[in-house]
Protein backbone atom coordinates (compact mmCIF):
# COMPACT_ATOMS: atom_id res chain seq x y z
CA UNK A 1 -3.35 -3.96 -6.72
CA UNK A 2 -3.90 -1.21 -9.25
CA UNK A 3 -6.09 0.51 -6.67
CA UNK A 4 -3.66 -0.11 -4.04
CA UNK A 5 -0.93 1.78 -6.57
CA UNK A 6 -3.35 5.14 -7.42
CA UNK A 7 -4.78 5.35 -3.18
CA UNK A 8 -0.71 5.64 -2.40
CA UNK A 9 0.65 7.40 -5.44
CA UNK A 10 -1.96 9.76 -4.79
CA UNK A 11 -4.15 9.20 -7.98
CA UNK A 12 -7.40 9.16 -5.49
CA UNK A 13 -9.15 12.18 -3.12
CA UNK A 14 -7.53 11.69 -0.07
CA UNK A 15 -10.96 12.35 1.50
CA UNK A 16 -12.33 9.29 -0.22
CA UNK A 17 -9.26 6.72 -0.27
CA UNK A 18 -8.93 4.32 2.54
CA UNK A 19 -5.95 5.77 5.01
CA UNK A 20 -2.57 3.77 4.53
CA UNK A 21 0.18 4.55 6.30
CA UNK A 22 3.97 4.08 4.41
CA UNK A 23 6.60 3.09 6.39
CA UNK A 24 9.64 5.29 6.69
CA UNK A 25 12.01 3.90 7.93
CA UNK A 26 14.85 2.78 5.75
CA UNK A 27 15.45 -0.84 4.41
CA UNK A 28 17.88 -2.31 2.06
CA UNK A 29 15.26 -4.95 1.03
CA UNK A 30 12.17 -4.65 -0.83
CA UNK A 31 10.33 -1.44 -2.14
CA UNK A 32 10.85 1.78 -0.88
CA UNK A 33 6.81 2.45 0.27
CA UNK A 34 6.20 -0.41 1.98
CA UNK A 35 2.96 0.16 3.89
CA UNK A 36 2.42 -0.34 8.21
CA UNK A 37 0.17 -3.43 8.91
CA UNK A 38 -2.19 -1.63 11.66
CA UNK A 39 -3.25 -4.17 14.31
CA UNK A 40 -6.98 -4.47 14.76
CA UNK A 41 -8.64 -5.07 17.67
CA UNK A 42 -12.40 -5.71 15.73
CA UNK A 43 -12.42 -9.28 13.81
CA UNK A 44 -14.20 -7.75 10.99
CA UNK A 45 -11.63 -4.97 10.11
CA UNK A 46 -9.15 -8.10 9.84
CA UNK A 47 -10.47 -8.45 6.37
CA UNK A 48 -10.92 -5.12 5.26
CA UNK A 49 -9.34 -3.88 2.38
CA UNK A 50 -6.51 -2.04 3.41
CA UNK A 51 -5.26 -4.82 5.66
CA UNK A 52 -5.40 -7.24 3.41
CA UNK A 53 -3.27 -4.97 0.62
CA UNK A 54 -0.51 -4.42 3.41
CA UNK A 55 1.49 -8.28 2.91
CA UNK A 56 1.27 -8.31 -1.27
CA UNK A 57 2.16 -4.95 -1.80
CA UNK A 58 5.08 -5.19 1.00
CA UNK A 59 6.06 -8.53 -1.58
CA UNK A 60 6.30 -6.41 -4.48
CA UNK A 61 9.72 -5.88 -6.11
CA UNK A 62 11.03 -2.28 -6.16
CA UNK A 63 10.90 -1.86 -10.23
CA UNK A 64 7.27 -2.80 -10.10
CA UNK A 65 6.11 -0.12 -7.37
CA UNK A 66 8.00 2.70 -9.05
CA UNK A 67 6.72 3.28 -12.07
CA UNK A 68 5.08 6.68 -13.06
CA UNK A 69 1.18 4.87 -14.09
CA UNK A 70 -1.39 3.02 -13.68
CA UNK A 71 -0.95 1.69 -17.25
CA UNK A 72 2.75 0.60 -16.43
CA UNK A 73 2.30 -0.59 -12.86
């Protein structure tokens, strides 16, 4: 999750960080970055990284995702 937190606060390249896509559109539940689960068409890319990140960081309460670093988050 801590990886998760630097590739989308921006801590990473962006040529070397997996893409993730945040959603914009407003909600009044939840964190304000919740990420876009991508359907995938290739079995393998089901388990990939970023697809599995999508559902627990979409779970995570909106004190925990907006903290300033690494070392609070």
């Amino acid at each position: 999750m801590i990886q998760a937190f630097k590739i989308i606060t921006g801590k990473y390249d962006l040529l070397v960080a997996p893409k993730t896509t945040i959603n914009n559109v407003s909600r009044t539940r939840g964190n304000l970055h919740k990420l876009v689960k991508e359907s995938t068409r290739i079995h393998i890319r089901t388990y990939s990284f970023t697809s599995r990140i999508v559902n627990i960081w979409n779970s995570l309460p909106y004190y925990v995702v907006d903290v300033h670093s690494a070392d609070l988050f």
